[in-house]
C-alpha atoms as a PDB file:
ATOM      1  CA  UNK A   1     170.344  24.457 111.089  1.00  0.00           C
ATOM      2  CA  UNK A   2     171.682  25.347 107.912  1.00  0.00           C
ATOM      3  CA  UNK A   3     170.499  27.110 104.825  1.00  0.00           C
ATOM      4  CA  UNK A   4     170.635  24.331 102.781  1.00  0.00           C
ATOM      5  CA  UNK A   5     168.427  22.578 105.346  1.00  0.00           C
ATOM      6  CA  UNK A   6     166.332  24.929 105.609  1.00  0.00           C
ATOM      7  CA  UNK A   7     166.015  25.022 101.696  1.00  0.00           C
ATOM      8  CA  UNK A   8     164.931  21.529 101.117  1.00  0.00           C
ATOM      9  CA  UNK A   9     162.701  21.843 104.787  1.00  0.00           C
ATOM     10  CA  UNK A  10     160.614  24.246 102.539  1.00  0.00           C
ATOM     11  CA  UNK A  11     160.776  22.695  99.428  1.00  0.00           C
ATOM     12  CA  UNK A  12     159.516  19.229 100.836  1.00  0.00           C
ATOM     13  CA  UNK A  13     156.558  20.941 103.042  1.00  0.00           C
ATOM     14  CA  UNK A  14     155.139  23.831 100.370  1.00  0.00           C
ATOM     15  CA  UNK A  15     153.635  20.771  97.987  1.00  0.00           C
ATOM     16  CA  UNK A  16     150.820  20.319 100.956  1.00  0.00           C
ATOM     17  CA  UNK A  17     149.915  23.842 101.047  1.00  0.00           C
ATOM     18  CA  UNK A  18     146.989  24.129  98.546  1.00  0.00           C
ATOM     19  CA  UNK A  19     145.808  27.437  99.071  1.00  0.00           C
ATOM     20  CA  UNK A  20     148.038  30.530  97.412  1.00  0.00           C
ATOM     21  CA  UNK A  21     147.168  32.581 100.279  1.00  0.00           C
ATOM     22  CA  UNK A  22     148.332  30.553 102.446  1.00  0.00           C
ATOM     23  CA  UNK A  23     151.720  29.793 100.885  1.00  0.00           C
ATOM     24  CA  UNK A  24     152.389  33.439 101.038  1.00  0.00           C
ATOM     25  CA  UNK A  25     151.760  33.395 104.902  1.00  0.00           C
ATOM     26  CA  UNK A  26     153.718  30.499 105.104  1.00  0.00           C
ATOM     27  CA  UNK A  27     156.332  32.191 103.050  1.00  0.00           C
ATOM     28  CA  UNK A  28     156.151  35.319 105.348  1.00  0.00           C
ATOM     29  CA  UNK A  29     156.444  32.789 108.945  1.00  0.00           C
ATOM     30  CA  UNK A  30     159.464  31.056 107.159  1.00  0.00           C
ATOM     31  CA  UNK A  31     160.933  34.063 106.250  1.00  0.00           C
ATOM     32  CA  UNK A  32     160.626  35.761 109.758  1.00  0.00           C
ATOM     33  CA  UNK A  33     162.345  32.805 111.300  1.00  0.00           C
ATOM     34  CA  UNK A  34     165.522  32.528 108.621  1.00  0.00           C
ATOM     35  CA  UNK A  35     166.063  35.980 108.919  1.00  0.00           C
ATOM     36  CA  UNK A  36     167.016  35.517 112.790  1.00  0.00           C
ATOM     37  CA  UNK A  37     169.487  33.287 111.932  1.00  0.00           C
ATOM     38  CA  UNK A  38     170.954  34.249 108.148  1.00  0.00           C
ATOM     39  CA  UNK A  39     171.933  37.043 106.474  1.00  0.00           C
ATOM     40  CA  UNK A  40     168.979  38.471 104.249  1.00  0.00           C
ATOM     41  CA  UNK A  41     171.557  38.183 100.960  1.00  0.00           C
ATOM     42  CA  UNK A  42     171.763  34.780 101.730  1.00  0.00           C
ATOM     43  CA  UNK A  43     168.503  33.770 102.381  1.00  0.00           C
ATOM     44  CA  UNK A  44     167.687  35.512  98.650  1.00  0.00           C
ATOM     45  CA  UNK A  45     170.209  33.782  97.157  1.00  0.00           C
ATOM     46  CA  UNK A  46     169.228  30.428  98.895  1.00  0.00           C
ATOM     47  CA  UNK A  47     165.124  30.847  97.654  1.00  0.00           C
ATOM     48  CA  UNK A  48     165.686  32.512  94.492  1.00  0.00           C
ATOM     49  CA  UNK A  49     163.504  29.505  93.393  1.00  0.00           C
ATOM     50  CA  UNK A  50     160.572  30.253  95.269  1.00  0.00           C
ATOM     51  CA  UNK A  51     159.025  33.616  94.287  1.00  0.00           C
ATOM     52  CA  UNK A  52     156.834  34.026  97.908  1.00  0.00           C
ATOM     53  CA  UNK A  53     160.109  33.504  99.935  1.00  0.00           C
ATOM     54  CA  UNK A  54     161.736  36.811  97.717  1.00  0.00           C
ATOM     55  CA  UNK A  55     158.706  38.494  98.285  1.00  0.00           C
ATOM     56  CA  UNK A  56     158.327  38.119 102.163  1.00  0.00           C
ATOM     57  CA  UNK A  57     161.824  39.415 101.944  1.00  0.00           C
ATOM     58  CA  UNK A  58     161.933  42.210  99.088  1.00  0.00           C
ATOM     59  CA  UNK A  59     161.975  45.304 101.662  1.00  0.00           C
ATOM     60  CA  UNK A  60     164.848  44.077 103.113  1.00  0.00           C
ATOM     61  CA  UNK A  61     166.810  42.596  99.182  1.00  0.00           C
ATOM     62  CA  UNK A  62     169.088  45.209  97.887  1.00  0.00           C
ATOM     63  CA  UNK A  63     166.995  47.133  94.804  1.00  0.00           C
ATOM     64  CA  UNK A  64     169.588  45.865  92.184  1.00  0.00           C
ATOM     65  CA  UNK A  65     169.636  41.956  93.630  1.00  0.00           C
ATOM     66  CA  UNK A  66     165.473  42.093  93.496  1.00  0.00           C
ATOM     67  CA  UNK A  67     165.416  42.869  89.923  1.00  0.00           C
ATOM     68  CA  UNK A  68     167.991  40.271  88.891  1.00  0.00           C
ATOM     69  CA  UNK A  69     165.769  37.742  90.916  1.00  0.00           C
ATOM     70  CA  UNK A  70     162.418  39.274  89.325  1.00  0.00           C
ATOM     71  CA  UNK A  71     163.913  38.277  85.838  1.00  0.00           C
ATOM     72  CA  UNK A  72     163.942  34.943  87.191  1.00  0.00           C
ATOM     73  CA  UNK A  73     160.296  34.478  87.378  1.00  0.00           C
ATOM     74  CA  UNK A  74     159.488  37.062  84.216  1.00  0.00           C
ATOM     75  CA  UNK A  75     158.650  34.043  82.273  1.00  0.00           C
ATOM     76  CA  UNK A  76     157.477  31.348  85.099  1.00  0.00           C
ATOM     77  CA  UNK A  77     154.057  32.017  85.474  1.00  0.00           C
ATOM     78  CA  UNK A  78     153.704  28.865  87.666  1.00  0.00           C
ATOM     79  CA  UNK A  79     156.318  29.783  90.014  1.00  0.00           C
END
């Protein structure tokens, strides 16, 4: 599968989870699974659009490349 798959896999399915709890757990499963297969820089770089993706990732996001993606979403509240 590629990234770009895996991208628009995500974007299509998060509409029909309601609950934000629950998007951040499915955030976290999706998250576990790309990292087996892509590079963590990548997968940031691939999500930056989706604030619970970075998140379920941030420990492992270079300190410098999480604050450039944190200015992202400084003004989306609805992210």
């Amino acid at each position: 599968m590629s990234i770009e798959l895996a991208v628009q896999l995500w974007k299509e399915t998060r509409s029909f989870i309601h609950e934000n709890h629950d998007k951040k757990e499915a955030a976290e499963a999706t998250a576990t699974v790309l990292m087996e297969y892509f590079d963590v820089a990548d997968i940031a770089d691939a999500f930056k659009f989706d604030k619970n993706i970075i998140n379920s990732i941030a420990e492992y996001i270079d300190d410098e490349e999480l604050d450039e993606i944190d200015e992202l979403f400084s003004d989306d509240e609805d992210y």
